[in-house]
PDB file of N, CA and C in Angstrom:
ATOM      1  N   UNK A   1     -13.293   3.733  14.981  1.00  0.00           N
ATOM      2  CA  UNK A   1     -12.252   4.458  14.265  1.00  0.00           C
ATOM      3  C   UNK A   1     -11.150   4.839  15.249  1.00  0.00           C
ATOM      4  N   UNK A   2     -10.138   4.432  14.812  1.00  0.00           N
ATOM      5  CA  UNK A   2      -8.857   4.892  15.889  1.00  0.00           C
ATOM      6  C   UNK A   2      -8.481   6.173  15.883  1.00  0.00           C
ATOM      7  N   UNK A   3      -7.915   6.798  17.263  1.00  0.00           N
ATOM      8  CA  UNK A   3      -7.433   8.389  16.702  1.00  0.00           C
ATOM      9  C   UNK A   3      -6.590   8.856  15.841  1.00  0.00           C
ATOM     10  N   UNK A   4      -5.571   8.010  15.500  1.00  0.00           N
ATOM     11  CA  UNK A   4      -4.577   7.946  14.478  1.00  0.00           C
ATOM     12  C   UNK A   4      -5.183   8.241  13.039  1.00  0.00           C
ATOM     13  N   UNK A   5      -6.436   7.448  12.779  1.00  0.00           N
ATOM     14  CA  UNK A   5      -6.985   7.556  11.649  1.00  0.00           C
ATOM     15  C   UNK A   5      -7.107   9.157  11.595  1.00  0.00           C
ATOM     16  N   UNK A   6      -8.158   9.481  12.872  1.00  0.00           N
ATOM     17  CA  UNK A   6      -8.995  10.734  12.835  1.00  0.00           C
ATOM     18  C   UNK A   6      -8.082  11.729  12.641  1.00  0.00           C
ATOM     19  N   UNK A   7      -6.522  12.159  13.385  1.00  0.00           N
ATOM     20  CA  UNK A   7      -5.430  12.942  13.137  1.00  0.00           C
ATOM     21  C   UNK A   7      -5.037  12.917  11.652  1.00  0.00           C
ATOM     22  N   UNK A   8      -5.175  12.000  11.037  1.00  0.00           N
ATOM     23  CA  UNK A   8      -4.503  11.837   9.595  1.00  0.00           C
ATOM     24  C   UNK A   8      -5.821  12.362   8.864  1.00  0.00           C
ATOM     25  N   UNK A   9      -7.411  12.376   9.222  1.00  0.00           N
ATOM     26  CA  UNK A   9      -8.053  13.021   8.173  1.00  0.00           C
ATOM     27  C   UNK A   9      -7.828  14.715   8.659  1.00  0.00           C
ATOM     28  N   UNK A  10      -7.891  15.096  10.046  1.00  0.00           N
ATOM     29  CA  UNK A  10      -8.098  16.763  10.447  1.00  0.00           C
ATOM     30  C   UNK A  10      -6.500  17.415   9.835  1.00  0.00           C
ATOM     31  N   UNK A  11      -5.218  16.663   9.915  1.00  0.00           N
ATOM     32  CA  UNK A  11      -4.166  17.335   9.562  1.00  0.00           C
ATOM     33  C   UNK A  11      -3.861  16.629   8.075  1.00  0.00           C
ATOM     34  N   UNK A  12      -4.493  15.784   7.399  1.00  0.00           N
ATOM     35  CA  UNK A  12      -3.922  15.609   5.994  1.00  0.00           C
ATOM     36  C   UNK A  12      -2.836  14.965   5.610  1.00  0.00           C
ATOM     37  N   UNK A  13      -2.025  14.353   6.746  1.00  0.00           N
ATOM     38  CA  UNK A  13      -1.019  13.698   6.979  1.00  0.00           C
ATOM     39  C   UNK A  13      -1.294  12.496   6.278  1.00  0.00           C
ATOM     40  N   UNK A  14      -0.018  12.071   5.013  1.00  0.00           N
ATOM     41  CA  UNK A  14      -0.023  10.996   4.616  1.00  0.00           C
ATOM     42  C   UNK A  14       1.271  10.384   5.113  1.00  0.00           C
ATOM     43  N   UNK A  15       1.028   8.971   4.896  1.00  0.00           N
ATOM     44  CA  UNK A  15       2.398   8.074   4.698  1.00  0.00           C
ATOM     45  C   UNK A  15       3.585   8.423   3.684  1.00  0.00           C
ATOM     46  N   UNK A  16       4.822   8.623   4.386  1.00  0.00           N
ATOM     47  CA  UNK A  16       5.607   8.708   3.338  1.00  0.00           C
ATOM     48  C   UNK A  16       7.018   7.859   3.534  1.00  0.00           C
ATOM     49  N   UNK A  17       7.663   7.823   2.464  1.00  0.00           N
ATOM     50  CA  UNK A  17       9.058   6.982   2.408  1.00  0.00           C
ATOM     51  C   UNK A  17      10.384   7.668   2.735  1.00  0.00           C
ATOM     52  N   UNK A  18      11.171   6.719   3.620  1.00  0.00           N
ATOM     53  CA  UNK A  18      12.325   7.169   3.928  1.00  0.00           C
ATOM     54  C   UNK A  18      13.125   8.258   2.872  1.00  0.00           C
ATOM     55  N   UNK A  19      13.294   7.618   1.865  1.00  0.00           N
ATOM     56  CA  UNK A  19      13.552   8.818   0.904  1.00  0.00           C
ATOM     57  C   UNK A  19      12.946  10.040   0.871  1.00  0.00           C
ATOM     58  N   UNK A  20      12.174   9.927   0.827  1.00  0.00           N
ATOM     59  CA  UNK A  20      11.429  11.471   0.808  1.00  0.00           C
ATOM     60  C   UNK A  20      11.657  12.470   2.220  1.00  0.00           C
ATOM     61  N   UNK A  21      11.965  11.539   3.413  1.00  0.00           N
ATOM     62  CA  UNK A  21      12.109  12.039   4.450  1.00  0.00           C
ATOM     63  C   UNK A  21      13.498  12.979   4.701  1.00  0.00           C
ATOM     64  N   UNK A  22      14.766  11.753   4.049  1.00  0.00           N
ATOM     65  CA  UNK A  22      15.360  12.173   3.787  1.00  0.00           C
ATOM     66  C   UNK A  22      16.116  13.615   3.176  1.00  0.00           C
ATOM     67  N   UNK A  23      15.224  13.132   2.104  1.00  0.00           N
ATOM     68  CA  UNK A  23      15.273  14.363   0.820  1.00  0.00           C
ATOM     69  C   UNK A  23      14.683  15.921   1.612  1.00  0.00           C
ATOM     70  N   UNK A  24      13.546  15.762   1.970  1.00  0.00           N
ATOM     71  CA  UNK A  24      13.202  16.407   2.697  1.00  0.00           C
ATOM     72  C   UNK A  24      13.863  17.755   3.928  1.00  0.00           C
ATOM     73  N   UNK A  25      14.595  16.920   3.964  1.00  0.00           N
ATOM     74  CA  UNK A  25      15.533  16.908   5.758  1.00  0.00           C
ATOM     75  C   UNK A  25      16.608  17.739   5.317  1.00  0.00           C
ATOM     76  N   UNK A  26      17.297  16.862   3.925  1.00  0.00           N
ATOM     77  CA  UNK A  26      18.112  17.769   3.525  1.00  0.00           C
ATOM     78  C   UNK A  26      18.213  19.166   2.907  1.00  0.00           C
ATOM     79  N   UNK A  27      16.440  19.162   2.163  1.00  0.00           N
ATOM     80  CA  UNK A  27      16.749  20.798   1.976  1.00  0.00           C
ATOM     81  C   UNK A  27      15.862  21.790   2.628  1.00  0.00           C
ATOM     82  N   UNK A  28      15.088  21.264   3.676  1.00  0.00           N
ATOM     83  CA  UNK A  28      14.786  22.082   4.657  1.00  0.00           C
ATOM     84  C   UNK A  28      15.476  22.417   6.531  1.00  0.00           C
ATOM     85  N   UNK A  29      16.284  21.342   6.127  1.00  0.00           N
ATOM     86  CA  UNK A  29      17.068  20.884   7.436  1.00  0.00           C
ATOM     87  C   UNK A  29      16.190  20.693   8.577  1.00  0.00           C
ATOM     88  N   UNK A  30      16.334  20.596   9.743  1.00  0.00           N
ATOM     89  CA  UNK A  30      15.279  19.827  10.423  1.00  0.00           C
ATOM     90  C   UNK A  30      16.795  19.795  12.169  1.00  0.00           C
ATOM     91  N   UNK A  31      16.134  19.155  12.943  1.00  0.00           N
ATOM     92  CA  UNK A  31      16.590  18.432  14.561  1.00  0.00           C
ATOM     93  C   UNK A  31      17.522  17.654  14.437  1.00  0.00           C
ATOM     94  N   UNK A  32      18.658  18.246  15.155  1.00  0.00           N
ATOM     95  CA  UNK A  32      19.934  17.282  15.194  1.00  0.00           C
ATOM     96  C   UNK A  32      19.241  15.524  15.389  1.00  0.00           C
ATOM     97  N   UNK A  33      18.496  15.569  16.457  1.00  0.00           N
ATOM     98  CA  UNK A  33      18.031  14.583  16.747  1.00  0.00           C
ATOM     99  C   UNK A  33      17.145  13.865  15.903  1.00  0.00           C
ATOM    100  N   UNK A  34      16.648  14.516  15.286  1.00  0.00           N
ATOM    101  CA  UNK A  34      15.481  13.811  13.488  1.00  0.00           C
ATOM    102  C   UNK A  34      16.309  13.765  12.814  1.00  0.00           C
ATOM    103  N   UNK A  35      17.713  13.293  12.547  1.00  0.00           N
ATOM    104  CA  UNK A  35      18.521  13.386  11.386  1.00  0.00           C
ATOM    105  C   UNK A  35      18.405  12.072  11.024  1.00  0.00           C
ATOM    106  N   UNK A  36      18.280  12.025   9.326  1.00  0.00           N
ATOM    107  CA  UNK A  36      17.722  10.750   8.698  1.00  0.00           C
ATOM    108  C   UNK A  36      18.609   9.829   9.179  1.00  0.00           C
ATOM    109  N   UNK A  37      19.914   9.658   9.521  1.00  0.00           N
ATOM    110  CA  UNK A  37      21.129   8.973  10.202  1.00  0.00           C
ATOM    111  C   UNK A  37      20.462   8.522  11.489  1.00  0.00           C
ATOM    112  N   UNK A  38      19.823   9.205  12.324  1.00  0.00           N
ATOM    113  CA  UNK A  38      19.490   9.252  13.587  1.00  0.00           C
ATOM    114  C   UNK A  38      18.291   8.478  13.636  1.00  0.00           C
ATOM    115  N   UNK A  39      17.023   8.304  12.827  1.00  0.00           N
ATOM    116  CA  UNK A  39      16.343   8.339  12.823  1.00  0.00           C
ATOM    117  C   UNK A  39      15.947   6.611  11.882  1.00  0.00           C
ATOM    118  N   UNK A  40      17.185   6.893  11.123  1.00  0.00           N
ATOM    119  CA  UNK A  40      17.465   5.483  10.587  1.00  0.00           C
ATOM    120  C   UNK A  40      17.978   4.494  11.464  1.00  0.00           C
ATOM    121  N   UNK A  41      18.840   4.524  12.225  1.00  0.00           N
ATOM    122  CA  UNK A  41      18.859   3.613  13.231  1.00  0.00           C
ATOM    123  C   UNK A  41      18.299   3.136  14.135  1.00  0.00           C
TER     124      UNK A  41
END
């Protein structure tokens, strides 16, 4: 089992889509540097 797996069962962390990241970003705001612009490129 890889650790990646094991982090995604102890923190619950799923996969999610750019959109949502997005969406996300915008109404919680977030790191100049995590900006979906930034982050998209």
């Amino acid at each position: 089992m890889k650790i990646q797996h094991i982090k995604r069962i102890i923190t619950h962390w799923e996969t999610s889509s750019f959109s949502t990241y997005r969406d996300t970003f915008e109404q919680y705001g977030g790191s100049v540097n995590m900006h979906p612009d930034v982050v998209e490129y």
